[in-house]
PDB file of N, CA and C in Angstrom:
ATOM      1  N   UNK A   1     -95.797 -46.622-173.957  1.00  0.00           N
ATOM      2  CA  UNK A   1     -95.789 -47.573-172.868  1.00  0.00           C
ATOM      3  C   UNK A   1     -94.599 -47.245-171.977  1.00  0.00           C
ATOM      4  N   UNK A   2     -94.698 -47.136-170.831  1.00  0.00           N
ATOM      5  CA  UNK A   2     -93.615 -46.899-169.351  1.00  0.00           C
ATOM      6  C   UNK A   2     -93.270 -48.103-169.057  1.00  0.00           C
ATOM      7  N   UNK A   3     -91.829 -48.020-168.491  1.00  0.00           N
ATOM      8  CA  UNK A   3     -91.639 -49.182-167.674  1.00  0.00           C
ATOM      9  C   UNK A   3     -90.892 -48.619-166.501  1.00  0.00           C
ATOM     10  N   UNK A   4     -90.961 -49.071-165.240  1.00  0.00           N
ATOM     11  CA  UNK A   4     -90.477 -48.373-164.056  1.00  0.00           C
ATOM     12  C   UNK A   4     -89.412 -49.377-163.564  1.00  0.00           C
ATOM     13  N   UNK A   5     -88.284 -49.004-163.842  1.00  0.00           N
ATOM     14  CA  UNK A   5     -87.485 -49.970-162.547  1.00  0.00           C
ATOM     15  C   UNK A   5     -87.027 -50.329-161.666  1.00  0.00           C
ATOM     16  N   UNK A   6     -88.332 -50.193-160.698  1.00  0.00           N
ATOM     17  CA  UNK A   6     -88.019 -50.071-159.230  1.00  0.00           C
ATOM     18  C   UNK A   6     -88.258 -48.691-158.713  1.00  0.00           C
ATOM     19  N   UNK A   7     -88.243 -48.691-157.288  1.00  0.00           N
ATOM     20  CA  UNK A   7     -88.717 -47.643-156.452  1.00  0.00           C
ATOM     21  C   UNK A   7     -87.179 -46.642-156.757  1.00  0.00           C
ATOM     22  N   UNK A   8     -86.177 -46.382-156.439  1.00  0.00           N
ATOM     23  CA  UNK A   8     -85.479 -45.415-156.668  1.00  0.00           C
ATOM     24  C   UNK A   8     -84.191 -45.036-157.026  1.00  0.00           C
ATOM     25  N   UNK A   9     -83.026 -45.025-157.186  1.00  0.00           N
ATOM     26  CA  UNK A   9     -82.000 -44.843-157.402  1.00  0.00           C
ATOM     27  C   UNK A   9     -80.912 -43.993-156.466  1.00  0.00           C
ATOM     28  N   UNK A  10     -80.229 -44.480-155.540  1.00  0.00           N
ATOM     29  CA  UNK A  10     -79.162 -43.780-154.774  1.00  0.00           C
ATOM     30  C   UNK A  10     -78.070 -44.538-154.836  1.00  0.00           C
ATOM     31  N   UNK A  11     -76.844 -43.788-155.507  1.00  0.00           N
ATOM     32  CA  UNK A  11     -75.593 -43.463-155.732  1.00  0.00           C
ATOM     33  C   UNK A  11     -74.970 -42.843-155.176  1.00  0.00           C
ATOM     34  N   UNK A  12     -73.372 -43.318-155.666  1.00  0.00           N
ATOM     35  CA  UNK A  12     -72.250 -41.915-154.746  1.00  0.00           C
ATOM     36  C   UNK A  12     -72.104 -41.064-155.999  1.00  0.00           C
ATOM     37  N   UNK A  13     -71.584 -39.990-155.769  1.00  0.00           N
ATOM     38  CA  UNK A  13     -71.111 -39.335-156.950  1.00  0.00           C
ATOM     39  C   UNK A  13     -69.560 -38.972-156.980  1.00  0.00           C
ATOM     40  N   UNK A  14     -69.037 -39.040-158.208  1.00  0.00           N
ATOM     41  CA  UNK A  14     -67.234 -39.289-158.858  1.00  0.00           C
ATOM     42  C   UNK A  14     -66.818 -38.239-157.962  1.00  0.00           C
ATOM     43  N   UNK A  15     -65.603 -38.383-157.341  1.00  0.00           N
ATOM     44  CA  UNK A  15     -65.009 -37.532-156.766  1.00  0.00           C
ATOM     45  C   UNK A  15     -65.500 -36.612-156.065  1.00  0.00           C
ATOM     46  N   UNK A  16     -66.813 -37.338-154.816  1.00  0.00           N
ATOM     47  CA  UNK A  16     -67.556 -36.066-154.361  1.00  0.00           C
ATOM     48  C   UNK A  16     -67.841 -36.875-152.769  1.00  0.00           C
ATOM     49  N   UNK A  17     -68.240 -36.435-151.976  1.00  0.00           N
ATOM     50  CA  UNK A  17     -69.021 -36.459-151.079  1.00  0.00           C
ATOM     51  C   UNK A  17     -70.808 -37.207-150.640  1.00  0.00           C
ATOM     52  N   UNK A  18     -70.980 -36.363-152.105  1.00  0.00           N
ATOM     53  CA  UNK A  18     -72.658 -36.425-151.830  1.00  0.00           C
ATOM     54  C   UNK A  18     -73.161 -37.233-152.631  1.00  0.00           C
ATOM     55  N   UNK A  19     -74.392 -37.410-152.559  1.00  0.00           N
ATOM     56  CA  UNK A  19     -74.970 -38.846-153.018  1.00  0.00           C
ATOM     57  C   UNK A  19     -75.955 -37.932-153.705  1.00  0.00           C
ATOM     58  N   UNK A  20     -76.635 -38.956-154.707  1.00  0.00           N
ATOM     59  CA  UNK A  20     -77.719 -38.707-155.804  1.00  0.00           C
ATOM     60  C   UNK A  20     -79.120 -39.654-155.622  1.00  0.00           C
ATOM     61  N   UNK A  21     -80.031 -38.981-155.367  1.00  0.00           N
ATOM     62  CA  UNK A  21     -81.041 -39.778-155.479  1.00  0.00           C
ATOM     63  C   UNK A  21     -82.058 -39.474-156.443  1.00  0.00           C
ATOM     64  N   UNK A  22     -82.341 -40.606-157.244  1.00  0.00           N
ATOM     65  CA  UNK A  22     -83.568 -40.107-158.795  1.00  0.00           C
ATOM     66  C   UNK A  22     -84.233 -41.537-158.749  1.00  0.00           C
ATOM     67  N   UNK A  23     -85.307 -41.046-159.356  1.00  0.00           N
ATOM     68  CA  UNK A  23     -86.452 -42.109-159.635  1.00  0.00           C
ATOM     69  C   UNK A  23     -86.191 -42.081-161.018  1.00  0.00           C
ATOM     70  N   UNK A  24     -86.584 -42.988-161.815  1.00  0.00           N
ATOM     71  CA  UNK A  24     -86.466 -42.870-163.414  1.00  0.00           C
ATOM     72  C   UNK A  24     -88.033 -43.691-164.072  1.00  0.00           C
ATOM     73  N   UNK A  25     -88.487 -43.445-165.236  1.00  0.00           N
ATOM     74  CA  UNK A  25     -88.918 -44.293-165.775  1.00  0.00           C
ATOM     75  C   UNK A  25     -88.807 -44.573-166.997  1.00  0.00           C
ATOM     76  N   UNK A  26     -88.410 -45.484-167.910  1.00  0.00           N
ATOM     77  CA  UNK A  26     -88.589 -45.887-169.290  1.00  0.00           C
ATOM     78  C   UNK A  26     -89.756 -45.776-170.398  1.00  0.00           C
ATOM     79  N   UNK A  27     -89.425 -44.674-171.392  1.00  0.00           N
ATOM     80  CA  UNK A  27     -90.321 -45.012-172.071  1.00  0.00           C
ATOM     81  C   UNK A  27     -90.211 -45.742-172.990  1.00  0.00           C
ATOM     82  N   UNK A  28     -90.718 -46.740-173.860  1.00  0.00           N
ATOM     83  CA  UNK A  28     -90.752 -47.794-175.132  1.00  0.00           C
ATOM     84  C   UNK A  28     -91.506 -47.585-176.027  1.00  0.00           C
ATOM     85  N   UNK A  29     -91.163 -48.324-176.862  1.00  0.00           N
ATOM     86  CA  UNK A  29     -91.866 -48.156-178.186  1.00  0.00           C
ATOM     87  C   UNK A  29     -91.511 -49.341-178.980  1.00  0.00           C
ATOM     88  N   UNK A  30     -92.859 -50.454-178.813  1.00  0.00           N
ATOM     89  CA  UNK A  30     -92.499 -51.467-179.422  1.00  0.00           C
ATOM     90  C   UNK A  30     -94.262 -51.571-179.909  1.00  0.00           C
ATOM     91  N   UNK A  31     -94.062 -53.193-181.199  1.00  0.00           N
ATOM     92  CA  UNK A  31     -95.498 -53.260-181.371  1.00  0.00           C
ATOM     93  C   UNK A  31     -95.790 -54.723-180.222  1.00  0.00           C
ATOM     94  N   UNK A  32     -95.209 -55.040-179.483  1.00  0.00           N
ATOM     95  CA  UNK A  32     -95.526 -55.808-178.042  1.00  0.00           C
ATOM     96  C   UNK A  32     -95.004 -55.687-176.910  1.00  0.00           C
ATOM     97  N   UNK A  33     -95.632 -54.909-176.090  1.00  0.00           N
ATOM     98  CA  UNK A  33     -95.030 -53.880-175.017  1.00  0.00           C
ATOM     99  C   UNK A  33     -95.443 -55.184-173.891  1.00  0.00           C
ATOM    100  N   UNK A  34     -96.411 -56.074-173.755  1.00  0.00           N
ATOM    101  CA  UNK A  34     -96.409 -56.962-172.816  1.00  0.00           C
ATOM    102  C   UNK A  34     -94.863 -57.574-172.738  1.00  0.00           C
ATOM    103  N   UNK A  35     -94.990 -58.342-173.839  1.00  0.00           N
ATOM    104  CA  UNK A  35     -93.222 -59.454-174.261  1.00  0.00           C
ATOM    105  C   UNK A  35     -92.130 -58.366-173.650  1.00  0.00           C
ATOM    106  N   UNK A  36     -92.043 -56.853-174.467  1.00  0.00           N
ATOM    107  CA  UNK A  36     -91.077 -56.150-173.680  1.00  0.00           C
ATOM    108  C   UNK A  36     -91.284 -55.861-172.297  1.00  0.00           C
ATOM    109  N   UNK A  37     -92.119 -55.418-171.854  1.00  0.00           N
ATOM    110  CA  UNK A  37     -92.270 -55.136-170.126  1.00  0.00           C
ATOM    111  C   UNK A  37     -91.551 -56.468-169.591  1.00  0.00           C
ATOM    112  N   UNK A  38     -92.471 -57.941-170.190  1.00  0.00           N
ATOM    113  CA  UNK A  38     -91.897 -59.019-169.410  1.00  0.00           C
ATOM    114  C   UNK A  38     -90.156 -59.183-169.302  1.00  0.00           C
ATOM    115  N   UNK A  39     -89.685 -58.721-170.641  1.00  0.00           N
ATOM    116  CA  UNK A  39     -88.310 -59.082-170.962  1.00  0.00           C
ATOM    117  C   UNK A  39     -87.341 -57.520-170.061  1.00  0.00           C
ATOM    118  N   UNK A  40     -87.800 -56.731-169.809  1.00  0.00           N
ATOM    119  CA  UNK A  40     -87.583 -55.645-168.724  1.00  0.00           C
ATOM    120  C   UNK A  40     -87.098 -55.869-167.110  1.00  0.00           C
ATOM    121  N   UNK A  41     -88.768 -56.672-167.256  1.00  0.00           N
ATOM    122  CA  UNK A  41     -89.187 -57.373-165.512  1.00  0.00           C
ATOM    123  C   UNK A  41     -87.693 -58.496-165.191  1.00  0.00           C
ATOM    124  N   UNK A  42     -87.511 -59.252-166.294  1.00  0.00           N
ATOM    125  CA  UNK A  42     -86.718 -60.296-166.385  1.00  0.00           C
ATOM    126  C   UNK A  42     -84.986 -59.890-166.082  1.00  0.00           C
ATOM    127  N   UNK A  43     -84.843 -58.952-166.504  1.00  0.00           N
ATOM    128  CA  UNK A  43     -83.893 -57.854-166.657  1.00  0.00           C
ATOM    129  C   UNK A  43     -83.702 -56.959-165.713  1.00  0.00           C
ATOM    130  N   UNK A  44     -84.544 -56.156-164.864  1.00  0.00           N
ATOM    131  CA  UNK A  44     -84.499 -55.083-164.158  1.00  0.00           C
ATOM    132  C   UNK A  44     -82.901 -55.561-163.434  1.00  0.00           C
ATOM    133  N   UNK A  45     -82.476 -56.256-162.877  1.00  0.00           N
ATOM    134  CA  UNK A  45     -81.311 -56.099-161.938  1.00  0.00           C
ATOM    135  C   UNK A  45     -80.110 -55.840-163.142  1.00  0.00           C
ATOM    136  N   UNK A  46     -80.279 -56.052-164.369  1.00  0.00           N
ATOM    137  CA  UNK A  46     -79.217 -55.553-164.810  1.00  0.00           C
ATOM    138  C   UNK A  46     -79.342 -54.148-165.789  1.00  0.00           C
ATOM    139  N   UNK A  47     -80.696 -53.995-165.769  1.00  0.00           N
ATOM    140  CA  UNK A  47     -81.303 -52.384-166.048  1.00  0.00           C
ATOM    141  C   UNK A  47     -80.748 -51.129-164.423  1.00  0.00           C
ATOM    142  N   UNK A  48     -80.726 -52.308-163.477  1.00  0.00           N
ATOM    143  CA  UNK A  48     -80.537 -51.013-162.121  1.00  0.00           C
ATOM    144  C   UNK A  48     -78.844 -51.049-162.790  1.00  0.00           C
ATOM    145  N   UNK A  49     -78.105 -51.809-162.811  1.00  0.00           N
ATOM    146  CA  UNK A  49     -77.116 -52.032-162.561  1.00  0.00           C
ATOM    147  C   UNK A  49     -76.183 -51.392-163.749  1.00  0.00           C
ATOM    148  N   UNK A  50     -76.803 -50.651-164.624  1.00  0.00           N
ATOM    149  CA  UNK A  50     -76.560 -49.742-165.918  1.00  0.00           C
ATOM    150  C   UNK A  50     -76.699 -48.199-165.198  1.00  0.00           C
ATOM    151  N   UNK A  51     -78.087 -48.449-164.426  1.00  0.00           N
ATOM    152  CA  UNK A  51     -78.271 -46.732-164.309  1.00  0.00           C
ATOM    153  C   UNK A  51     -77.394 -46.330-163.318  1.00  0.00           C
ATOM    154  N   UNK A  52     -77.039 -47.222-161.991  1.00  0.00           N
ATOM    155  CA  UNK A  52     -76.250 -46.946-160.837  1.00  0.00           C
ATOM    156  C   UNK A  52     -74.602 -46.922-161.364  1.00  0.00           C
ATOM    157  N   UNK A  53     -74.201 -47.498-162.098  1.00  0.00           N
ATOM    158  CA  UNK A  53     -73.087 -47.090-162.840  1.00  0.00           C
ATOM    159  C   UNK A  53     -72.895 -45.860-163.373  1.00  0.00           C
ATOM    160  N   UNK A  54     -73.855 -45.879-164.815  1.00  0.00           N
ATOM    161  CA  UNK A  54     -73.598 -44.885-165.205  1.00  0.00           C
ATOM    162  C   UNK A  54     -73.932 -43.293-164.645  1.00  0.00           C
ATOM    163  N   UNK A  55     -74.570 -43.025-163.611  1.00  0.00           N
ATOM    164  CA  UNK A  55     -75.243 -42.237-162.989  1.00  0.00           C
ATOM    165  C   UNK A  55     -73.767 -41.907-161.880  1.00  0.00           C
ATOM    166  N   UNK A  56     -73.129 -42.996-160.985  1.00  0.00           N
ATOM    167  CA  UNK A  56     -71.345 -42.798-160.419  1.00  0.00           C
ATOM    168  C   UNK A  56     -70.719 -42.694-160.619  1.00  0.00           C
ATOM    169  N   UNK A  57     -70.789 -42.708-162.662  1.00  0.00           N
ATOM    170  CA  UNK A  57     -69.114 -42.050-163.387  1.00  0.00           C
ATOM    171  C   UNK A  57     -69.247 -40.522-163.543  1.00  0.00           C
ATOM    172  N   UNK A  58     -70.277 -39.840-162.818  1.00  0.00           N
ATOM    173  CA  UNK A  58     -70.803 -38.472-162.682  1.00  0.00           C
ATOM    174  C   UNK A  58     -70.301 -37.982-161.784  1.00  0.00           C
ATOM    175  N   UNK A  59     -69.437 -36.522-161.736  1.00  0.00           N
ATOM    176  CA  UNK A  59     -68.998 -35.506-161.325  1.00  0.00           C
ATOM    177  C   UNK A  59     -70.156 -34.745-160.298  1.00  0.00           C
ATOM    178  N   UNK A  60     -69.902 -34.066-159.771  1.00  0.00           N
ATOM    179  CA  UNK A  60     -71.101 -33.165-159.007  1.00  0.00           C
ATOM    180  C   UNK A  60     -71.423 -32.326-160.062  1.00  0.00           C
ATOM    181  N   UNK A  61     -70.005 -31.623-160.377  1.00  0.00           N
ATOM    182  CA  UNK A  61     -70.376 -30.194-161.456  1.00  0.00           C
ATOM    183  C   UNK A  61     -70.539 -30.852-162.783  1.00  0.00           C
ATOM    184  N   UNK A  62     -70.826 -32.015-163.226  1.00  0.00           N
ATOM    185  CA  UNK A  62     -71.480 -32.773-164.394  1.00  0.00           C
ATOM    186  C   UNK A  62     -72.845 -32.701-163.971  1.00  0.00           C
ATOM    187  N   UNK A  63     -73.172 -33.426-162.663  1.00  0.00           N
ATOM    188  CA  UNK A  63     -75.091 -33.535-162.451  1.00  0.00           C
ATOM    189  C   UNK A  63     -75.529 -32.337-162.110  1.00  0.00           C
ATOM    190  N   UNK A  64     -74.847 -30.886-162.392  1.00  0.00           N
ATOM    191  CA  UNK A  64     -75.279 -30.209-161.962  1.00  0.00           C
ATOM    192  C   UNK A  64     -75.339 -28.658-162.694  1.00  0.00           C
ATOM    193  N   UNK A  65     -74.694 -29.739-164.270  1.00  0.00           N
ATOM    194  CA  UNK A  65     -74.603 -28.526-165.251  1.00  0.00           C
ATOM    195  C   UNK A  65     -76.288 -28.431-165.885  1.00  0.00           C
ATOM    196  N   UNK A  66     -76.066 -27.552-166.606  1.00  0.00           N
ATOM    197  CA  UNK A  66     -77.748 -26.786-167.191  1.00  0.00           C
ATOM    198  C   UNK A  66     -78.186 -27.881-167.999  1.00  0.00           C
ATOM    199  N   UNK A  67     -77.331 -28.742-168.749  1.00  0.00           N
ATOM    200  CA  UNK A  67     -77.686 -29.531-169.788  1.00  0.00           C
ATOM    201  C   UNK A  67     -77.752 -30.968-169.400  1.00  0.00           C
ATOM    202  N   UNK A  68     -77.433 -31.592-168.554  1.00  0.00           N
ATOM    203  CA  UNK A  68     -77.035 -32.681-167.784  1.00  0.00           C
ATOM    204  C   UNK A  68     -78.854 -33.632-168.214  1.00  0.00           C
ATOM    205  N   UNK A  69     -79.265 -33.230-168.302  1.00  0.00           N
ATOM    206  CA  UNK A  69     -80.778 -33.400-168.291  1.00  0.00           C
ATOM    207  C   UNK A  69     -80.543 -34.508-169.656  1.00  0.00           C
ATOM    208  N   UNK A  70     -80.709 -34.026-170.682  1.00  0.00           N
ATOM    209  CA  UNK A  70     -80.590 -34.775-172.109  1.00  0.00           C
ATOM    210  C   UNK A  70     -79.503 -35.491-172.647  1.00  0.00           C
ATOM    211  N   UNK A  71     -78.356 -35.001-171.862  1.00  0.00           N
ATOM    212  CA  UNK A  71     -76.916 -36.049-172.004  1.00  0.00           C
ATOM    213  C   UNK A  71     -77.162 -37.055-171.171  1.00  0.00           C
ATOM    214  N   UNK A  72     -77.852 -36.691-169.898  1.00  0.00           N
ATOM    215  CA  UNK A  72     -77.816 -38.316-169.176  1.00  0.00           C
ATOM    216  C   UNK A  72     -79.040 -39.014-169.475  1.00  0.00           C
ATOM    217  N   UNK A  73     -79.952 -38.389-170.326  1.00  0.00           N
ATOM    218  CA  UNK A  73     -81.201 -39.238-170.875  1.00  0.00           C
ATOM    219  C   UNK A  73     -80.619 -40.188-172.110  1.00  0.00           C
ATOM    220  N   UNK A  74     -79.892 -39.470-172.708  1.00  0.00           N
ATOM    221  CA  UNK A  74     -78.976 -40.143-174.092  1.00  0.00           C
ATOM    222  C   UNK A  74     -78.572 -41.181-173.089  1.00  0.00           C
ATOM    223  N   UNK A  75     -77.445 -41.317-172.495  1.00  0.00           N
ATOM    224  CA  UNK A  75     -76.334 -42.143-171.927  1.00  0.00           C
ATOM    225  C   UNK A  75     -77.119 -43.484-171.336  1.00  0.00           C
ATOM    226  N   UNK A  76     -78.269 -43.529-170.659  1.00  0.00           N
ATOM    227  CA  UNK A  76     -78.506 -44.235-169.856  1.00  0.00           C
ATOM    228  C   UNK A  76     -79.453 -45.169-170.788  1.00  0.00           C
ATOM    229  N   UNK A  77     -80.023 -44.390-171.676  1.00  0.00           N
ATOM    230  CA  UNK A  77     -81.251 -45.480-172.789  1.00  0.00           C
ATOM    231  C   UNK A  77     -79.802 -46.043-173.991  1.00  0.00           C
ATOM    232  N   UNK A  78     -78.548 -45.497-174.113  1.00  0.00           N
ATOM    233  CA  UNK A  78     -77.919 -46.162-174.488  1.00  0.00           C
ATOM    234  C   UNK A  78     -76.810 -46.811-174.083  1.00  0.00           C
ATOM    235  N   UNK A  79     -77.086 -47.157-172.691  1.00  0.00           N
ATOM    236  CA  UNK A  79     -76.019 -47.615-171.893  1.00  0.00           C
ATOM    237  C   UNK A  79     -76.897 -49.387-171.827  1.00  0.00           C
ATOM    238  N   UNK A  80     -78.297 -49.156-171.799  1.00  0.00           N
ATOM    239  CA  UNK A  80     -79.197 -49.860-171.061  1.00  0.00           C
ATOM    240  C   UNK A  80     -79.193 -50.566-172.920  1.00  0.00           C
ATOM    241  N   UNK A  81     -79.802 -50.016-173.529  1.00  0.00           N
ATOM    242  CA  UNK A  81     -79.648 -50.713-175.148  1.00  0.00           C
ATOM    243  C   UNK A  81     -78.654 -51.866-175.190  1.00  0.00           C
ATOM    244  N   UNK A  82     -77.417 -51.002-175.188  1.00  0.00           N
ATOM    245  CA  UNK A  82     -76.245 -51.978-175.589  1.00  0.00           C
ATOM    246  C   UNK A  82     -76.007 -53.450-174.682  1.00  0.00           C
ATOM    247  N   UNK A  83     -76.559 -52.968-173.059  1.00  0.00           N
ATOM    248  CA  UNK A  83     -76.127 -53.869-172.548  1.00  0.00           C
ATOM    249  C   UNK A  83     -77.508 -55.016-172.803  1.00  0.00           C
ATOM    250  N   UNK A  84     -78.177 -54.998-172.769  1.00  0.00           N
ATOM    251  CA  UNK A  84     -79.407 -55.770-173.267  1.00  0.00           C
ATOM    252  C   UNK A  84     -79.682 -56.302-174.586  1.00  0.00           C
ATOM    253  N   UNK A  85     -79.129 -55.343-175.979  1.00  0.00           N
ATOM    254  CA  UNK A  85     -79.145 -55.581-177.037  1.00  0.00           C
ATOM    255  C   UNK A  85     -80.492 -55.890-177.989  1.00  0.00           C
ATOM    256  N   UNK A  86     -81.268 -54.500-177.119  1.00  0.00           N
ATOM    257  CA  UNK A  86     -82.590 -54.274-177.464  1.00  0.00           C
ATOM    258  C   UNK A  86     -82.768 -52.496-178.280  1.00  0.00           C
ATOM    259  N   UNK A  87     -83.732 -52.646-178.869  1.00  0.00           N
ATOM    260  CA  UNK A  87     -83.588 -50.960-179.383  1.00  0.00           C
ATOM    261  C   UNK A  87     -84.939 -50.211-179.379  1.00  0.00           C
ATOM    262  N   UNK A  88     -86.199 -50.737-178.468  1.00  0.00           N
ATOM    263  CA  UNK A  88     -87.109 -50.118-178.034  1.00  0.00           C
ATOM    264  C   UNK A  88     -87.221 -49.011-177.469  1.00  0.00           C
ATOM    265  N   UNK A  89     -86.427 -49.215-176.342  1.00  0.00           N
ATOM    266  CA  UNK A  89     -86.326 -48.025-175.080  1.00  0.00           C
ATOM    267  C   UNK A  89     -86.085 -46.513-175.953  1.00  0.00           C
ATOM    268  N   UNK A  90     -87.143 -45.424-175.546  1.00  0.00           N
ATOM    269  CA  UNK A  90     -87.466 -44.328-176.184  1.00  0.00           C
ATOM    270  C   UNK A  90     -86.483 -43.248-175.328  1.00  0.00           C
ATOM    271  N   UNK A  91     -87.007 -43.312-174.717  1.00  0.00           N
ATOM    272  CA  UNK A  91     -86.104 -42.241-173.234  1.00  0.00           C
ATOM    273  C   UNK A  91     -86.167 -42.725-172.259  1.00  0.00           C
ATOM    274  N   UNK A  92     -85.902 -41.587-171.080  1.00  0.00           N
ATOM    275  CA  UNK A  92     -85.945 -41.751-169.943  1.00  0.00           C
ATOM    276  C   UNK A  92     -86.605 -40.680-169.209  1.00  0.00           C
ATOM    277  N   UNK A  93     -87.231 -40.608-168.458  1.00  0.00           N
ATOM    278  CA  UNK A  93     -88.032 -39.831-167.786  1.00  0.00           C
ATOM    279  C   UNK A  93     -87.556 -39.627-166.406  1.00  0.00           C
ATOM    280  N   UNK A  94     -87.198 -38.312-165.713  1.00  0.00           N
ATOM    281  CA  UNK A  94     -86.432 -38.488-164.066  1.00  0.00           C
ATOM    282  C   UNK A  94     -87.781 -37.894-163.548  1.00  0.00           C
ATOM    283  N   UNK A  95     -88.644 -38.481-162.500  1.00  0.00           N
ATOM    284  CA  UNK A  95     -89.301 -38.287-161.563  1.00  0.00           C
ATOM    285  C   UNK A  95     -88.783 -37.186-160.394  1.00  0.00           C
ATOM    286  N   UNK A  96     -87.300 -37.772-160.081  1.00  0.00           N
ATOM    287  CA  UNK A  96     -86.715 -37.126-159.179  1.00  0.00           C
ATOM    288  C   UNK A  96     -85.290 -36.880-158.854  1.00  0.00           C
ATOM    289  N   UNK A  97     -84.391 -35.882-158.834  1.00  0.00           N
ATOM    290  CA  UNK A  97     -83.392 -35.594-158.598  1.00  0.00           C
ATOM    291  C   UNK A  97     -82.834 -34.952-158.055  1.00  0.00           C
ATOM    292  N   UNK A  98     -82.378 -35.109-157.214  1.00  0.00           N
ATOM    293  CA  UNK A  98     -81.753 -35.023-155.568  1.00  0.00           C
ATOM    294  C   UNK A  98     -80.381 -35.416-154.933  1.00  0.00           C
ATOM    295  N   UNK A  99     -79.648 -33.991-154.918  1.00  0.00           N
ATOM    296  CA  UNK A  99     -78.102 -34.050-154.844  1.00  0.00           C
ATOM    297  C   UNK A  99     -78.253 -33.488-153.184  1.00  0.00           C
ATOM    298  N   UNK A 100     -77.537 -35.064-152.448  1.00  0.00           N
ATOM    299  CA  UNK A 100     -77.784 -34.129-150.796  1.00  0.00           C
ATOM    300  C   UNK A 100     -76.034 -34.540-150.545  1.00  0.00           C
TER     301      UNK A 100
END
């Protein structure tokens, strides 16, 4: 089951100039994905408010190393966990990523 939060994600990036733009989506894994989606929906402003953080304590030459991919998939499903104090969320999925 996916959960999307929201149309897109634009940030500044740490000590840089340029901005980041990504789409993300959540994957879950629960045995009631309605109750979780709802408890998501209920949540999204403090689900954005995890990824736009943690996504601006990012370097350029951090979002732009080879591996950056699976460290910021880790960081953000456990940035988003802790602050919610849920343990569904599977990954994260980037649609799109875009350093202008």
């Amino acid at each position: 089951v996916y959960y999307v939060p929201g149309d897109y994600f634009v940030t500044n990036i740490a000590d840089s100039t340029r901005l980041l733009k990504t789409t993300i989506v959540l994957e879950i894994s629960t045995t009631d994905p309605d109750a979780a989606k709802e408890y998501l929906t209920e949540n999204n402003h403090i689900i954005r408010d995890v990824v736009v953080f943690t996504l601006r304590r990012k370097t350029e030459d951090e979002l732009r190393s080879n591996d950056i991919e699976n460290s910021l998939r880790k960081e953000i499903v456990d940035n988003v966990k802790s602050k919610l104090g849920l343990d569904y969320i599977v990954t994260v999925y980037f649609n799109d990523y875009v350093i202008q």
